[in-house]
PDB file of N, CA and C in Angstrom:
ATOM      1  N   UNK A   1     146.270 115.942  -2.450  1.00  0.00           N
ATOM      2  CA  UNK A   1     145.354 116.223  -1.364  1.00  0.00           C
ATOM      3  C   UNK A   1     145.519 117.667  -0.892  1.00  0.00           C
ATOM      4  N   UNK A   2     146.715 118.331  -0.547  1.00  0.00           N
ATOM      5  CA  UNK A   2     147.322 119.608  -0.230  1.00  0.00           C
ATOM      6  C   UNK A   2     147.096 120.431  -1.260  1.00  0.00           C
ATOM      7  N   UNK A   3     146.724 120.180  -2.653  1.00  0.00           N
ATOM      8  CA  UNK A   3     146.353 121.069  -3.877  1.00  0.00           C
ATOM      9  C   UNK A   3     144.717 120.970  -3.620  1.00  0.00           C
ATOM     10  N   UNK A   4     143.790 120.072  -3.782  1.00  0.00           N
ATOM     11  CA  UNK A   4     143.061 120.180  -3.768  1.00  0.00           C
ATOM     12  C   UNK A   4     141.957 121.241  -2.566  1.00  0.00           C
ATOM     13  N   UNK A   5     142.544 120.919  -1.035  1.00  0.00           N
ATOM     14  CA  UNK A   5     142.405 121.657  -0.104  1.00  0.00           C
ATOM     15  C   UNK A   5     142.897 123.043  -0.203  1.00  0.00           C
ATOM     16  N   UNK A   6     143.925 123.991  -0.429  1.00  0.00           N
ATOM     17  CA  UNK A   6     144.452 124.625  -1.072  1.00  0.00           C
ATOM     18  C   UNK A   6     143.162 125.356  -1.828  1.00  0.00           C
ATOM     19  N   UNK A   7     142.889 125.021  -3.105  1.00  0.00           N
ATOM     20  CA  UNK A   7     141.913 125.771  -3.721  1.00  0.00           C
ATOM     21  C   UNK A   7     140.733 125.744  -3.044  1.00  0.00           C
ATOM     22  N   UNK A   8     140.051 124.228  -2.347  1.00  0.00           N
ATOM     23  CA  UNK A   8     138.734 124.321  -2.059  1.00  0.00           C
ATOM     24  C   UNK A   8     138.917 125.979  -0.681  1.00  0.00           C
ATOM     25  N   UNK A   9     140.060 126.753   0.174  1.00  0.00           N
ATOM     26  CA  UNK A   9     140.498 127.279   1.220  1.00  0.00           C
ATOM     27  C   UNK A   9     139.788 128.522  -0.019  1.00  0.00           C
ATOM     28  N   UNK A  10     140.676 128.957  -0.784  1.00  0.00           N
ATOM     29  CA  UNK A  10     140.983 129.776  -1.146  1.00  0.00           C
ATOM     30  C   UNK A  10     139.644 130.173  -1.801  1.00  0.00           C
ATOM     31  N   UNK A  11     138.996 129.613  -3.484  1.00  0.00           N
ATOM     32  CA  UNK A  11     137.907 129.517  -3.522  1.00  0.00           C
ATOM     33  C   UNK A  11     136.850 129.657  -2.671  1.00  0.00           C
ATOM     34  N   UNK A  12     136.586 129.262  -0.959  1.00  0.00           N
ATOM     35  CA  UNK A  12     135.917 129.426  -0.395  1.00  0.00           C
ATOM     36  C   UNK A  12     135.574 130.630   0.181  1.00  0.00           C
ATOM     37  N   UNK A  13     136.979 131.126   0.440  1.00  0.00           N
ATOM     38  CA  UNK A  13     137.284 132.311   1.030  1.00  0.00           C
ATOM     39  C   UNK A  13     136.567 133.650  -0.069  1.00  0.00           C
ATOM     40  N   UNK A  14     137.024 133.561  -1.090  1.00  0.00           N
ATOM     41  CA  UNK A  14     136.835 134.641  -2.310  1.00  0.00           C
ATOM     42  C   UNK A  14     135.405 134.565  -2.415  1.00  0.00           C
ATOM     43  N   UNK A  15     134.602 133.076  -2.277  1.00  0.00           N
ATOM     44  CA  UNK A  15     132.978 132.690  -2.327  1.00  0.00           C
ATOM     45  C   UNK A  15     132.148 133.902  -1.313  1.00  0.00           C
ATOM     46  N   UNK A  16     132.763 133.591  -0.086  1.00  0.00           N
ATOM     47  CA  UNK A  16     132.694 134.183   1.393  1.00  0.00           C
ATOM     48  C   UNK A  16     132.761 136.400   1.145  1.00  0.00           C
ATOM     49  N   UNK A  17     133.942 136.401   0.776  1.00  0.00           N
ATOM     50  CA  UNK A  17     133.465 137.706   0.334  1.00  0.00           C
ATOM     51  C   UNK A  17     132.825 138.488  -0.729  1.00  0.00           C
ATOM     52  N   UNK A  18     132.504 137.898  -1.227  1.00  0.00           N
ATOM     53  CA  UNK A  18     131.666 137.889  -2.712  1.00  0.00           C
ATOM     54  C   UNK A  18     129.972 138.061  -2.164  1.00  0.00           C
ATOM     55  N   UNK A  19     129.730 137.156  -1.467  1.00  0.00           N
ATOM     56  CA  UNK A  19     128.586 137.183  -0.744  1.00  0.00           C
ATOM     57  C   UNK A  19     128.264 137.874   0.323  1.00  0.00           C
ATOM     58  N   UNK A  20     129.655 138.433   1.184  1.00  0.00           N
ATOM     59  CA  UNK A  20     129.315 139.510   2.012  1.00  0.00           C
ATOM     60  C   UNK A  20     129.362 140.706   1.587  1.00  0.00           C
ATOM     61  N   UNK A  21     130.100 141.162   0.480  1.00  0.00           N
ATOM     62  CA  UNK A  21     129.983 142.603  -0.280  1.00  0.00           C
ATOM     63  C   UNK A  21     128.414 142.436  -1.021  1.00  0.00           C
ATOM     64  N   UNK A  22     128.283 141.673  -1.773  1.00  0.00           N
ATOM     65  CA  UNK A  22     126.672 141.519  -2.415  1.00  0.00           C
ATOM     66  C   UNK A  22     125.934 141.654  -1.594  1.00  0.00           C
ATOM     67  N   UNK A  23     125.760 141.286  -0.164  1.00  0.00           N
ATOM     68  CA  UNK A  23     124.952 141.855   0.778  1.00  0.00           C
ATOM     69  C   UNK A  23     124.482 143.422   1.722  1.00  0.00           C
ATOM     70  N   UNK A  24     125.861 144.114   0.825  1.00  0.00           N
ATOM     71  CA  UNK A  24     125.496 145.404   2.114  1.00  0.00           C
ATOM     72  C   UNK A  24     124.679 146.389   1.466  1.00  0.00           C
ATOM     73  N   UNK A  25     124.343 146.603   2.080  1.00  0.00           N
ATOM     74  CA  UNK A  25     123.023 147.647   1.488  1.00  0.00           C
ATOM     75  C   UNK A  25     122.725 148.629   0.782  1.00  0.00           C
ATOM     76  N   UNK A  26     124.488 149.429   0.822  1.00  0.00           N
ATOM     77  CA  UNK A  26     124.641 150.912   0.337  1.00  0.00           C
ATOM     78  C   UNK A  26     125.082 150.327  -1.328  1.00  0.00           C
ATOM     79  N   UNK A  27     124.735 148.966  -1.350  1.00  0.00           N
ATOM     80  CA  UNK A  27     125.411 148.640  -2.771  1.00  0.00           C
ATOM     81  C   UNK A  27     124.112 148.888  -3.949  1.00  0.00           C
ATOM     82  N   UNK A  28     122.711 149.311  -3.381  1.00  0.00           N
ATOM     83  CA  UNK A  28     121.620 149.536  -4.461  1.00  0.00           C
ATOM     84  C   UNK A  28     121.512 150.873  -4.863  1.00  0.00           C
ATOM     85  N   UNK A  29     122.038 151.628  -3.410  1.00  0.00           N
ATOM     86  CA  UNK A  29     122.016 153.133  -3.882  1.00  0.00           C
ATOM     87  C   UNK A  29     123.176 154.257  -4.336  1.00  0.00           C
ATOM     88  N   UNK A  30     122.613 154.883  -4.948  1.00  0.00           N
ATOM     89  CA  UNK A  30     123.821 155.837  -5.408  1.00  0.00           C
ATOM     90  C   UNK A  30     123.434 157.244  -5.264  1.00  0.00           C
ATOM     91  N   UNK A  31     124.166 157.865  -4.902  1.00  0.00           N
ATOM     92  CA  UNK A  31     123.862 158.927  -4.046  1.00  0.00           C
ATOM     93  C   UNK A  31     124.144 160.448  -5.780  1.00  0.00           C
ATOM     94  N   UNK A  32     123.387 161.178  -5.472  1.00  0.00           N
ATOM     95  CA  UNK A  32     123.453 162.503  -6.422  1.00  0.00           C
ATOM     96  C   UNK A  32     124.340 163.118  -5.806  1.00  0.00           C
ATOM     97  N   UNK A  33     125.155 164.301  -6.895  1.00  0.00           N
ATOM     98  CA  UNK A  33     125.533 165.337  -6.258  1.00  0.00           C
ATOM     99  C   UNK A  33     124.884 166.137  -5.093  1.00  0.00           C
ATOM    100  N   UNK A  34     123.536 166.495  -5.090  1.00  0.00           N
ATOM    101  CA  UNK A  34     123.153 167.053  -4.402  1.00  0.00           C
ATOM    102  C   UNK A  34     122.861 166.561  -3.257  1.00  0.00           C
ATOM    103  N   UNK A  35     122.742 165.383  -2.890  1.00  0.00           N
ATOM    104  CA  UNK A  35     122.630 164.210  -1.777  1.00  0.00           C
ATOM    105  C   UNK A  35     124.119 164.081  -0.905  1.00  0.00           C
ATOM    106  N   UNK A  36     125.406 164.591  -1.988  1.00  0.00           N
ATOM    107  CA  UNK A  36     126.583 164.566  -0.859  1.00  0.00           C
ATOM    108  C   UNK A  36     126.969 165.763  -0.480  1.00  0.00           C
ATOM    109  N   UNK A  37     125.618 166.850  -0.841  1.00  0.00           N
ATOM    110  CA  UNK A  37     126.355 168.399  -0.318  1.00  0.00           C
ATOM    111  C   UNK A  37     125.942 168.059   0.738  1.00  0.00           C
ATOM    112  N   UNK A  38     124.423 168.037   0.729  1.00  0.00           N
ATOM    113  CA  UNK A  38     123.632 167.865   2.129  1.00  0.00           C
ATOM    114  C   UNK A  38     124.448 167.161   3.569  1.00  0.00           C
ATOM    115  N   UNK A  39     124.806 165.487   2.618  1.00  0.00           N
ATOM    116  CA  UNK A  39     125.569 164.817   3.738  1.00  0.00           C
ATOM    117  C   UNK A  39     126.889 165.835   4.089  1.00  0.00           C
ATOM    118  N   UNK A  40     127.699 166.304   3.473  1.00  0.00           N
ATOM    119  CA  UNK A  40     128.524 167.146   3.545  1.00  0.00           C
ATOM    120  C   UNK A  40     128.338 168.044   4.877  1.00  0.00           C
ATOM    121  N   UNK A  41     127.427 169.194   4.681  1.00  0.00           N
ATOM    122  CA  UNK A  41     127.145 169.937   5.188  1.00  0.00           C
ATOM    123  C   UNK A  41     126.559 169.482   6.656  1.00  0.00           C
ATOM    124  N   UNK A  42     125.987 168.422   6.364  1.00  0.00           N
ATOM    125  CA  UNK A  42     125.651 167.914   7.981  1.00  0.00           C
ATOM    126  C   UNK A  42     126.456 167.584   8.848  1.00  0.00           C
ATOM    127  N   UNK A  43     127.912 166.721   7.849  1.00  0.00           N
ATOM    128  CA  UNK A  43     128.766 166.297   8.807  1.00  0.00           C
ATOM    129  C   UNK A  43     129.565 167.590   9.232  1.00  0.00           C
ATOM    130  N   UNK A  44     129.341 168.733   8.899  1.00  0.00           N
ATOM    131  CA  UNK A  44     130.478 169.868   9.813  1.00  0.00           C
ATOM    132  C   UNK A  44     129.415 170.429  10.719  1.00  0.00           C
ATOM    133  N   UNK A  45     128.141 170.130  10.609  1.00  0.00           N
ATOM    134  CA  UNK A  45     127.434 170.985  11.792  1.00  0.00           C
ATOM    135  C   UNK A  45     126.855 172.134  11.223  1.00  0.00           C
ATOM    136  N   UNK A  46     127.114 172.327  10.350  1.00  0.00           N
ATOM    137  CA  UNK A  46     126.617 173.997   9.601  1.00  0.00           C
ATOM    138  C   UNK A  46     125.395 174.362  10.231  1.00  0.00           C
ATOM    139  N   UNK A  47     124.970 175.234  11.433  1.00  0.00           N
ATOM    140  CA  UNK A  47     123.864 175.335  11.353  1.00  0.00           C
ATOM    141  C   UNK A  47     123.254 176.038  10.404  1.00  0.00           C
ATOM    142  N   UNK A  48     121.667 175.835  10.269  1.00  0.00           N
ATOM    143  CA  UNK A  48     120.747 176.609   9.016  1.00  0.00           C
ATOM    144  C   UNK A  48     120.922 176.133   7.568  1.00  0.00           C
ATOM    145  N   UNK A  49     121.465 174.974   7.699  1.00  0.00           N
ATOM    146  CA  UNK A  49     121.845 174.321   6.504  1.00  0.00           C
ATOM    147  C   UNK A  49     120.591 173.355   6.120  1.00  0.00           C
TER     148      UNK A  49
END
């Protein structure tokens, strides 16, 4: 009974994040080099960038 519960825990758990990583959004896109200068450059503020 303690084996069986045991896997159905564990299995469930691994089910559980499997389905919440397959859900997030940034998982369809992939970003270019030139897409992480930009982000780059935005995150320091550069003005005229």
């Amino acid at each position: 009974m303690i084996d069986n519960f045991s896997l159905a825990v564990s299995h469930g758990l691994m089910m559980l994040a499997a389905i919440l990583l397959l859900r997030r959004p940034d998982l369809d896109r992939e970003e270019s080099p030139e897409d992480k200068a930009v982000t780059k450059k935005r995150r320091w503020g550069r003005p005229g960038a």
